[in-house]
N, C-alpha and C. Protein backbone atom coordinates (compact mmCIF):
# COMPACT_ATOMS: atom_id res chain seq x y z
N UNK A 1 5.43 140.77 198.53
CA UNK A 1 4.00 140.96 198.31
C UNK A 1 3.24 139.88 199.09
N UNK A 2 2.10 140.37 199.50
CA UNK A 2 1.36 139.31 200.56
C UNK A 2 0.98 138.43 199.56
N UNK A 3 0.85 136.95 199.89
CA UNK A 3 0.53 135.90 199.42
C UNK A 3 -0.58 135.90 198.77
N UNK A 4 -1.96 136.27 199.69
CA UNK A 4 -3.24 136.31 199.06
C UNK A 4 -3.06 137.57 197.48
N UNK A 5 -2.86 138.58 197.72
CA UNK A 5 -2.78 139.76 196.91
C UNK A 5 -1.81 138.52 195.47
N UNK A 6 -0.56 138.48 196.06
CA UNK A 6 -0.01 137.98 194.38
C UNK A 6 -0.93 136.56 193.83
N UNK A 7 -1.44 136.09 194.49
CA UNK A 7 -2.27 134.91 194.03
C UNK A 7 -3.42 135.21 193.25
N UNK A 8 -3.76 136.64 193.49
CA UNK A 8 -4.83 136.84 192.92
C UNK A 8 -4.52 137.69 191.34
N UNK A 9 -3.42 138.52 191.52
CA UNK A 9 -2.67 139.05 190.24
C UNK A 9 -2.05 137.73 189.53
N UNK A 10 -2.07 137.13 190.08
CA UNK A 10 -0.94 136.32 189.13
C UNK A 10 -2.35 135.69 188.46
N UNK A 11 -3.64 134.88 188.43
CA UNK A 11 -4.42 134.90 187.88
C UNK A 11 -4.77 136.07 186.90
N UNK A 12 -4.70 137.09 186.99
CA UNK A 12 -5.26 137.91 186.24
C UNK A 12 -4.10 137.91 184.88
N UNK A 13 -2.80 138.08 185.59
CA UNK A 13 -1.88 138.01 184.78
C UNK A 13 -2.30 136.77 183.80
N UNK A 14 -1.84 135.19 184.13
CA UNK A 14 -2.51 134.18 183.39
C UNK A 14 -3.64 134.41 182.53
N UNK A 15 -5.22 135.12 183.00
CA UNK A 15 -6.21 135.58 182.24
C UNK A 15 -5.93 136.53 180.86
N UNK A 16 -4.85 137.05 181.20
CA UNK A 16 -4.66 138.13 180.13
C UNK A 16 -3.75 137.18 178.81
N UNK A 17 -3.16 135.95 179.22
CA UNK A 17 -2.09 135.18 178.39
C UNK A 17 -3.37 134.99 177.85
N UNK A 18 -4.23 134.13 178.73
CA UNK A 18 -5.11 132.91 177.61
C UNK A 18 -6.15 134.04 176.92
N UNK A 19 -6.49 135.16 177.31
CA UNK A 19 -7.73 135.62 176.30
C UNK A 19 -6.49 136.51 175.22
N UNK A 20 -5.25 136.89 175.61
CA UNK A 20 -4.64 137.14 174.29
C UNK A 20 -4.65 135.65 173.46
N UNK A 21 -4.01 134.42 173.62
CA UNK A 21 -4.27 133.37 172.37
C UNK A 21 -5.62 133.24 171.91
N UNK A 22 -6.57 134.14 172.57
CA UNK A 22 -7.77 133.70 171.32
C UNK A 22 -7.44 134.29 170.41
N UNK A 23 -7.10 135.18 170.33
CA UNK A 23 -6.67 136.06 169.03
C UNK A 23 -6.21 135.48 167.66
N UNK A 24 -5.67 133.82 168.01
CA UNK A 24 -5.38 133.46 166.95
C UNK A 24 -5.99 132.22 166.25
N UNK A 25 -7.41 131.90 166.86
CA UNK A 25 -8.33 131.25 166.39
C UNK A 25 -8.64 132.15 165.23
N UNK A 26 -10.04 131.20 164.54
CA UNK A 26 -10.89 131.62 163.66
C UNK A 26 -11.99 132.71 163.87
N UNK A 27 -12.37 133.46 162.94
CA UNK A 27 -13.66 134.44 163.18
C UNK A 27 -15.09 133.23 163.44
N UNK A 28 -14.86 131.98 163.08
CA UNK A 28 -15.95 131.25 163.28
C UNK A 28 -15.44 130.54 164.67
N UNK A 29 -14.82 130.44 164.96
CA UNK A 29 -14.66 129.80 166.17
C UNK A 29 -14.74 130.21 167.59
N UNK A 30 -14.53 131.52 166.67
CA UNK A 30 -14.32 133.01 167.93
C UNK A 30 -16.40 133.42 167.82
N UNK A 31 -17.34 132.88 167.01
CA UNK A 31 -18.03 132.92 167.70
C UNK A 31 -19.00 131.46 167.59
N UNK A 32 -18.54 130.48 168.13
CA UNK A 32 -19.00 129.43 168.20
C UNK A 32 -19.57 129.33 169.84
N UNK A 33 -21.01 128.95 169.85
CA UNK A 33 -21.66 128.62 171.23
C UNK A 33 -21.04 127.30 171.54
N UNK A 34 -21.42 128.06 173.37
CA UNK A 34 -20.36 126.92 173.81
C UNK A 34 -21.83 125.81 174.10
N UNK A 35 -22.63 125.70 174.16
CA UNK A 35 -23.63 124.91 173.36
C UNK A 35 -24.45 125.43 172.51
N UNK A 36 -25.47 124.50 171.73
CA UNK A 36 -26.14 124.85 171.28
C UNK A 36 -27.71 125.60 171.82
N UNK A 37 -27.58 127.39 171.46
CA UNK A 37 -28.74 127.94 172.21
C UNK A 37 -27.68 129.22 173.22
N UNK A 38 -26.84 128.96 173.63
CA UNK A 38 -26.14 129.48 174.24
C UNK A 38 -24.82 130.39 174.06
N UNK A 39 -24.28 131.22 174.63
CA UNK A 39 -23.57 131.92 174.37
C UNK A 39 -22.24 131.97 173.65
N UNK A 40 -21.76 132.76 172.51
CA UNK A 40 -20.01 132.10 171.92
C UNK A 40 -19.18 132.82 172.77
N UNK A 41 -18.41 132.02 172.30
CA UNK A 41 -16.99 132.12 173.00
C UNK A 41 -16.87 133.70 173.33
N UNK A 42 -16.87 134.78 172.57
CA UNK A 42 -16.97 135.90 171.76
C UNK A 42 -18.01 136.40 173.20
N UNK A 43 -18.92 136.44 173.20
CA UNK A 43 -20.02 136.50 174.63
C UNK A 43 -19.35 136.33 175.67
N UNK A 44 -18.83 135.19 176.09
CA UNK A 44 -18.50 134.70 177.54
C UNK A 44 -17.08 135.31 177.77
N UNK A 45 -16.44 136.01 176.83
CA UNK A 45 -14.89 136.89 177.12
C UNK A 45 -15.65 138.21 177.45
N UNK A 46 -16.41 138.19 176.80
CA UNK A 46 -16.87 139.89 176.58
C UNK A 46 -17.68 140.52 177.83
N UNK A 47 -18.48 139.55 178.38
CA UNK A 47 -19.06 139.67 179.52
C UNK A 47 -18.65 139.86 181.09
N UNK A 48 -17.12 139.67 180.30
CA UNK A 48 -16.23 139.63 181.38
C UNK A 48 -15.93 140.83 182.28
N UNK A 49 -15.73 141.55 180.80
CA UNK A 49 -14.93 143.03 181.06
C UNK A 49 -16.07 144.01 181.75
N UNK A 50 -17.62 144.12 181.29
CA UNK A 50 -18.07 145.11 182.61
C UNK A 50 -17.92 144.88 184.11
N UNK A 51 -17.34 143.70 184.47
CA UNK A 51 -17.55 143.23 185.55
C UNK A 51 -16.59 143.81 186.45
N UNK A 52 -15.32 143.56 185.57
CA UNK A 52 -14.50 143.86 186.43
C UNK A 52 -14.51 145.66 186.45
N UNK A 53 -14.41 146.12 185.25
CA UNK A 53 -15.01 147.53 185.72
C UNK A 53 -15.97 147.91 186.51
N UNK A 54 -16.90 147.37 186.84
CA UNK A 54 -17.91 147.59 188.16
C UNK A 54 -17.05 147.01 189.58
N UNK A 55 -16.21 146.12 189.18
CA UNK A 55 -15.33 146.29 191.05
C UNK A 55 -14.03 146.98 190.70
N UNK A 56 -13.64 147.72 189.73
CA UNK A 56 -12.67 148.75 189.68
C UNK A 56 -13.03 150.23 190.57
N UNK A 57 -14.57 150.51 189.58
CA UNK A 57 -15.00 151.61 189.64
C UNK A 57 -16.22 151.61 190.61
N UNK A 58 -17.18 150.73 191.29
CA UNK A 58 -18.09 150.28 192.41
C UNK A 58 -17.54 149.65 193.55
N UNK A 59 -16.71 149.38 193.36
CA UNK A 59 -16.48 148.57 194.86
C UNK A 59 -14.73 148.66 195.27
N UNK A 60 -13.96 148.97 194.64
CA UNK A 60 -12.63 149.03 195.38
C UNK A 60 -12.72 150.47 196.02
N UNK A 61 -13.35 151.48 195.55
CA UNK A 61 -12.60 152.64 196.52
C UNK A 61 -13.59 152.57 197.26
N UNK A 62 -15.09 151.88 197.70
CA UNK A 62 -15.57 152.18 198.61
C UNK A 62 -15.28 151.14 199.57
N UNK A 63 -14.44 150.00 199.52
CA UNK A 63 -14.50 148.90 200.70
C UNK A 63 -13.95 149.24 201.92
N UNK A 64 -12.77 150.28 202.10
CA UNK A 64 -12.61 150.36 202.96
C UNK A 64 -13.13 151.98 203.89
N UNK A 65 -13.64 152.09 203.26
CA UNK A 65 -14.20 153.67 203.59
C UNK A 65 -15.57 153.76 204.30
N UNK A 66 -16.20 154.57 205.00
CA UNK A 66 -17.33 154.60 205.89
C UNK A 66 -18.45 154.48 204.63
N UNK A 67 -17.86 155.31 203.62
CA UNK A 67 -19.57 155.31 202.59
C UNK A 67 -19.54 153.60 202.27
N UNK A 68 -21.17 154.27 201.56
CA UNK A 68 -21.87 152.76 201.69
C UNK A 68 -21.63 152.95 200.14
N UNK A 69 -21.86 151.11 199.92
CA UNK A 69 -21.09 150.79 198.49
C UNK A 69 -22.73 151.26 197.66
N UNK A 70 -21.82 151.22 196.52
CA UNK A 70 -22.75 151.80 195.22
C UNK A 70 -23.68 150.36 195.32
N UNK A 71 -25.51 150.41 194.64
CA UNK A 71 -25.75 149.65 194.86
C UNK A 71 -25.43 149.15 193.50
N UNK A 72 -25.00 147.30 193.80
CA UNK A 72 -24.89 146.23 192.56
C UNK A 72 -26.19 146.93 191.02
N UNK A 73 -25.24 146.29 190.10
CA UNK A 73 -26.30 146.32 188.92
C UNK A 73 -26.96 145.27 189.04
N UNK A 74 -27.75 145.32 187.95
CA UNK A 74 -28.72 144.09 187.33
C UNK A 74 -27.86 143.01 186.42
N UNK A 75 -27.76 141.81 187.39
CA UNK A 75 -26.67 141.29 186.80
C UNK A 75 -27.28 140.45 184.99
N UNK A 76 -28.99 140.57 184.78
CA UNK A 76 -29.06 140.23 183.94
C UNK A 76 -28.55 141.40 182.55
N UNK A 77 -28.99 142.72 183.13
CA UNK A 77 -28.86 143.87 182.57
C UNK A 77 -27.58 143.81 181.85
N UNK A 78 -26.29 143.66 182.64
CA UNK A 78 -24.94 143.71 182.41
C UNK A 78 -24.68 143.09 181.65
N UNK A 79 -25.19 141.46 181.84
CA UNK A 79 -24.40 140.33 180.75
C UNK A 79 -25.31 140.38 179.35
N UNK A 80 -26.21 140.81 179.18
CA UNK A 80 -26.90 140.74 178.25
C UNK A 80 -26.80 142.29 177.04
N UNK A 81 -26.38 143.19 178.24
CA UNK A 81 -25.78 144.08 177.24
C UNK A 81 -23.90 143.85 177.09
N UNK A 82 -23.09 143.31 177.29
CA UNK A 82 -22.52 142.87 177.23
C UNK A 82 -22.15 141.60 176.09
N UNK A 83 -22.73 140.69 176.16
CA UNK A 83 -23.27 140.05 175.38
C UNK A 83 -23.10 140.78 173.81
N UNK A 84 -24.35 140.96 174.13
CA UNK A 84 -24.94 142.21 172.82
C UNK A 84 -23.60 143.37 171.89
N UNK A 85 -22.78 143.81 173.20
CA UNK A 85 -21.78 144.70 172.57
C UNK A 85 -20.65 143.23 171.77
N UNK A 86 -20.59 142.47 172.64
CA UNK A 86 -19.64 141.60 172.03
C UNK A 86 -19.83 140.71 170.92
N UNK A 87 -21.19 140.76 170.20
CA UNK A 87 -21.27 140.24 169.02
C UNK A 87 -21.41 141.05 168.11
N UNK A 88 -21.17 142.65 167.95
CA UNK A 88 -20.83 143.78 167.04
C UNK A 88 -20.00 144.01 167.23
N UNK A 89 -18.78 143.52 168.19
CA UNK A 89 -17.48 144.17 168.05
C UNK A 89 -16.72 143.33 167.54
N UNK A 90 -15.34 142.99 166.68
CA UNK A 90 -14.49 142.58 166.33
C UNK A 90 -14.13 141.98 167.28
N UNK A 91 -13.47 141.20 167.42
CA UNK A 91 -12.46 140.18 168.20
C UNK A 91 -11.39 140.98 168.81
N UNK A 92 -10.66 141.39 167.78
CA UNK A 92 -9.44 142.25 168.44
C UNK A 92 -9.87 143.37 169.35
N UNK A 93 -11.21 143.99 169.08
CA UNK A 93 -11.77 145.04 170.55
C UNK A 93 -11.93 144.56 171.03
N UNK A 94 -12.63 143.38 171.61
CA UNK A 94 -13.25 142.70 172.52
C UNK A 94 -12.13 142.20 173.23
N UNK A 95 -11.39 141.51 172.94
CA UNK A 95 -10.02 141.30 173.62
C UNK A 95 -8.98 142.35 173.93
N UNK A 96 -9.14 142.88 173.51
CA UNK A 96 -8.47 144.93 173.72
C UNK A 96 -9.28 145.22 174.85
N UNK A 97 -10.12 145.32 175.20
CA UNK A 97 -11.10 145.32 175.83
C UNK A 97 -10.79 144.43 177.32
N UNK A 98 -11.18 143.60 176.96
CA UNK A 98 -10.23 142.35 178.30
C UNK A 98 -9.41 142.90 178.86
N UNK A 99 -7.92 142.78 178.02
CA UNK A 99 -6.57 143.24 178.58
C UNK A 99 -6.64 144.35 179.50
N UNK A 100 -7.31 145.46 178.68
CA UNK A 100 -7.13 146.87 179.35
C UNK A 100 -7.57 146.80 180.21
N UNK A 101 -8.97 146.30 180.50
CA UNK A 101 -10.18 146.32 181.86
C UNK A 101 -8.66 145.61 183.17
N UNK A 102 -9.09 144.26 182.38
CA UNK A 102 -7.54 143.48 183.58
C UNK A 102 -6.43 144.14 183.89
N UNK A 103 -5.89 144.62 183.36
CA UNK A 103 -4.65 145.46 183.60
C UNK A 103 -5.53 146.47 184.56
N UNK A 104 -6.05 147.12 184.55
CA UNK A 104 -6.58 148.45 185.15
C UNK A 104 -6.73 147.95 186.58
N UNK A 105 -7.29 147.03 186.47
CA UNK A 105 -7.90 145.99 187.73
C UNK A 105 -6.47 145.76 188.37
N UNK A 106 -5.52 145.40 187.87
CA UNK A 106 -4.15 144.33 188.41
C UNK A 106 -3.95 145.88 189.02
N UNK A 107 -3.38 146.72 188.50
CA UNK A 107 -3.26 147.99 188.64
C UNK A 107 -3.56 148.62 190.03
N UNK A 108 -5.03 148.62 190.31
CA UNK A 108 -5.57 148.94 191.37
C UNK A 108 -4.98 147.76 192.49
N UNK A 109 -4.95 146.28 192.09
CA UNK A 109 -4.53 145.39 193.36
C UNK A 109 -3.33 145.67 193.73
N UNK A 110 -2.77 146.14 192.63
CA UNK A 110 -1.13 146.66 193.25
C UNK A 110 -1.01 147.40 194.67
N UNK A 111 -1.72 148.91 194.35
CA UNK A 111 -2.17 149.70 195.07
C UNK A 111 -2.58 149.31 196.63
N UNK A 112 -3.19 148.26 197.02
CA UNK A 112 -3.57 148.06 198.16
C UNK A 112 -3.10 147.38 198.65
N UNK A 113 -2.86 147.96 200.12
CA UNK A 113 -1.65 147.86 200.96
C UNK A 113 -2.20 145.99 201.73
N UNK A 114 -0.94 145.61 202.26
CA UNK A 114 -1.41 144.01 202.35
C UNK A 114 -2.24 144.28 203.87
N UNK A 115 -1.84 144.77 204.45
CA UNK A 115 -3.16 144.80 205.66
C UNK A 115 -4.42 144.50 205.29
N UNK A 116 -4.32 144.68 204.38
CA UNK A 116 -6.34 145.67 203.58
C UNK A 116 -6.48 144.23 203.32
N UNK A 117 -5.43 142.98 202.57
CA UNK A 117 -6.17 142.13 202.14
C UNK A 117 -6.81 140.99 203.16
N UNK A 118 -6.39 141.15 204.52
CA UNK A 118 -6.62 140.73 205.57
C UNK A 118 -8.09 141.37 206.60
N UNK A 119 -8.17 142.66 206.25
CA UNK A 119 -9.15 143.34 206.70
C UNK A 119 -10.71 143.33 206.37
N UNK A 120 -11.26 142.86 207.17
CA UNK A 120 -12.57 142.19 206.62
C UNK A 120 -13.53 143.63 206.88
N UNK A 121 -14.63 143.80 205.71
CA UNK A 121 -15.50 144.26 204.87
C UNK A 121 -16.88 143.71 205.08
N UNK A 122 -18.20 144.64 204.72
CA UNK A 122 -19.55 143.39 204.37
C UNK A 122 -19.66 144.03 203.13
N UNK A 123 -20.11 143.57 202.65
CA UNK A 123 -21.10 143.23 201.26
C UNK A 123 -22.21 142.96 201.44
N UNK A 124 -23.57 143.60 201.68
CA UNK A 124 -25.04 142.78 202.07
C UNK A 124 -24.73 142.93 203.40
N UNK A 125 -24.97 141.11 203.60
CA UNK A 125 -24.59 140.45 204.91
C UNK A 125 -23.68 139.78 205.47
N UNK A 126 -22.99 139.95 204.02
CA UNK A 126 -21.82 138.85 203.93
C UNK A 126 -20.33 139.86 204.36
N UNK A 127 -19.64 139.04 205.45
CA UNK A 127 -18.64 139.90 205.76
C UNK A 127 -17.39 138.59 204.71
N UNK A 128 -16.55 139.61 204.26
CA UNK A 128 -15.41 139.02 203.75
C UNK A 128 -14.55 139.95 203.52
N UNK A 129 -12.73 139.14 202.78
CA UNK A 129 -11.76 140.02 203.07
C UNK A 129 -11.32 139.95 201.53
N UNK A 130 -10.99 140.84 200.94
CA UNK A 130 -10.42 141.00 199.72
C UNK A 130 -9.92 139.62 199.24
N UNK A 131 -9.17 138.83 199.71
CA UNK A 131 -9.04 137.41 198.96
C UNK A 131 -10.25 136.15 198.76
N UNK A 132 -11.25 136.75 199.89
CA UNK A 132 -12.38 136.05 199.61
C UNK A 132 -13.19 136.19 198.32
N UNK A 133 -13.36 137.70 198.57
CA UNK A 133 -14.20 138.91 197.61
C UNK A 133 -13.30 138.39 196.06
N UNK A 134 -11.78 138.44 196.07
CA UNK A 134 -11.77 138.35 194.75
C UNK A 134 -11.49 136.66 194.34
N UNK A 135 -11.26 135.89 195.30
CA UNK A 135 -11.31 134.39 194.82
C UNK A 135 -12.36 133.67 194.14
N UNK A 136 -13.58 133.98 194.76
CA UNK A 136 -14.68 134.08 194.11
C UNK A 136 -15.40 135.09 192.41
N UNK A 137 -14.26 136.06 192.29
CA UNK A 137 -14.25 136.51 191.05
C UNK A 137 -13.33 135.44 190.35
N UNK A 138 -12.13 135.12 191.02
CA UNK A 138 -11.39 134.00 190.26
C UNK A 138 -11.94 132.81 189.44
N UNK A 139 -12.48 132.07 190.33
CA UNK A 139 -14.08 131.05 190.27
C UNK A 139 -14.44 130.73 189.30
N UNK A 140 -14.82 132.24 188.84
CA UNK A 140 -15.87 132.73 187.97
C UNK A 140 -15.38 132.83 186.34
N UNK A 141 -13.89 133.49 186.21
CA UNK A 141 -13.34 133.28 185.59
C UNK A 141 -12.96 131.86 185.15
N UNK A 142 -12.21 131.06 186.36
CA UNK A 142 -11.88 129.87 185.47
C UNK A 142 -12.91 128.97 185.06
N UNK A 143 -14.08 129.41 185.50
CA UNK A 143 -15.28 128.51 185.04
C UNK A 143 -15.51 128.38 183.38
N UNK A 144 -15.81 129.89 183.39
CA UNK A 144 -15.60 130.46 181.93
C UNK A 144 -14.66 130.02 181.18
N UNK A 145 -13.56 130.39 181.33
CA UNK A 145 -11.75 129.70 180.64
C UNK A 145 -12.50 128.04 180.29
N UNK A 146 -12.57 127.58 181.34
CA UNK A 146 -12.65 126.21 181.04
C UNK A 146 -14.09 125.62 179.95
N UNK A 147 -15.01 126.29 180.09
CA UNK A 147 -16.10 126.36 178.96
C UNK A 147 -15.30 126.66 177.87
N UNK A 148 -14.87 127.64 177.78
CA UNK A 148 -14.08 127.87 176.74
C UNK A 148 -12.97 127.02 175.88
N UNK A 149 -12.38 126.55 176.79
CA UNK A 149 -11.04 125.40 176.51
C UNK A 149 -12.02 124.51 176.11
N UNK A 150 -12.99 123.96 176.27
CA UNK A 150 -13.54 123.07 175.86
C UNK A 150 -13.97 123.23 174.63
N UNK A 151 -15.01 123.69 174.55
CA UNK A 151 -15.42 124.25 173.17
C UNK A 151 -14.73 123.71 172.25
N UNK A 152 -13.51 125.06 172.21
CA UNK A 152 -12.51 124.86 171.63
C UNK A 152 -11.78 123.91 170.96
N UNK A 153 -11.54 123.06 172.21
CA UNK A 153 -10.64 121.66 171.76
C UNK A 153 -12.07 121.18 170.83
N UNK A 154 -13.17 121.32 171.24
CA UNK A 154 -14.00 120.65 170.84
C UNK A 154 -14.04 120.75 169.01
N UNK A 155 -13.64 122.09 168.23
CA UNK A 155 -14.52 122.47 167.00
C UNK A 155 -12.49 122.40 166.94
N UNK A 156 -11.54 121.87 167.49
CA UNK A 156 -10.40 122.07 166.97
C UNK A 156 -9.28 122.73 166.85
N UNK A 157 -9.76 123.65 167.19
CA UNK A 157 -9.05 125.23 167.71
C UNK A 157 -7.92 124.89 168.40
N UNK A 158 -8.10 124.44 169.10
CA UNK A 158 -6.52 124.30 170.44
C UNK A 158 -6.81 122.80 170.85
N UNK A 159 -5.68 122.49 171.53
CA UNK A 159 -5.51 121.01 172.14
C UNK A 159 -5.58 121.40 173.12
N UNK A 160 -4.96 122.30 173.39
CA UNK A 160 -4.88 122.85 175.42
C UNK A 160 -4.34 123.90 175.74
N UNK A 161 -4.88 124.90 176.49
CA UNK A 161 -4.89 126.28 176.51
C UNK A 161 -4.84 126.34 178.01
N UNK A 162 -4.11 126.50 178.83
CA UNK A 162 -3.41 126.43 180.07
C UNK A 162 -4.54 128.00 180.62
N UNK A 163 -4.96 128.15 181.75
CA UNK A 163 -5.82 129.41 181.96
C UNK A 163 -5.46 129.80 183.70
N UNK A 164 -4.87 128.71 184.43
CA UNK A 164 -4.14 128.28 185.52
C UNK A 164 -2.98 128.63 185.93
C-alpha cells in the first residue's frame, strides 16, 4: 500500500480506538466543556461525523472526474447542527455514529488506487493531492483528540489516551 494512503488509514484506524474508549467515561464527563462557554466533549466527537460524510459523499467521487465538485456547506450550519444532534443523542449513538462514518471513509481510501494519491486536484484555487487534502483533515482531528485528552485528564477521566 502506498505510504501516503496507509498513513492516512492508519489514523483513522487509531481515531476509531480513542473515540471507542470514550465509551467508558462518565455521562458527566462525556458532556463536560472543554472550556467554560464552549463545546463538550460529546459536541467536538459529534461534529466530527458530518464531515467526514460530506468528503465520503461530496468530494471523493468527484475529485477525479471532469464534474465540478458539489458546492462546500456552511461550515457554521454543519457544526452547529451537529452540535445540536449530539447533545440529544446518547453517547453510545454518537460514537456508533463516529465508527461507522470512519469506517465508511477508511473503506472508500481503500478503494483508491495509489496513483490517485499522487495525482493532483483543485479545490477553489487550491491545487492539492489526496494526502494533502486528507492530512489536513488529520490536523483537524488530532486537534480535537487532544482538546479532548485534555479535558479529560483534566475532570479525571483518563491519565492518557494515546490518539497518535
Amino acid at each position: 500500500m502506498y505510504h501516503d494512503k496507509h498513513q492516512i488509514i492508519s489514523h483513522y484506524e487509531r481515531s476509531i480506538v480513542f473515540v471507542e474508549s470514550l465509551a467508558n467515561i462518565t455521562e458527566e464527563q462525556w458532556r463536560t466543556p472543554l472550556e467554560p462557554g464552549k463545546w463538550t466533549v460529546a459536541e467536538v466527537i459529534g461534529h466530527l461525523t458530518p464531515w467526514d460524510e460530506f468528503v465520503l459523499k461530496q468530494r471523493l467521487p468527484f475529485l477525479f472526474t471532469e464534474e465540478s465538485l458539489p458546492k462546500g456547506p456552511d461550515v457554521e450550519e454543519i457544526n452547529t447542527s451537529a452540535a445540536r444532534d449530539s447533545r440529544t443523542q446518547s453517547k453510545e449513538e454518537t460514537i456508533a455514529n463516529f465508527i461507522k462514518q470512519k469506517q465508511q471513509l477508511m473503506d472508500a481510501l481503500y478503494q483508491i488506487v495509489d496513483k490517485q494519491w499522487q495525482q493532483p486536484f483543485t479545490i477553489g484555487v487550491s491545487e492539492l493531492t489526496l494526502y494533502s487534502y486528507f492530512a489536513s483533515l488529520v490536523d483537524h482531528d488530532l486537534h480535537h483528540f487532544s482538546q479532548v485528552q485534555r479535558v479529560l485528564k483534566n475532570v479525571g477521566a483518563i491519565k492518557w489516551i494515546s490518539s497518535n
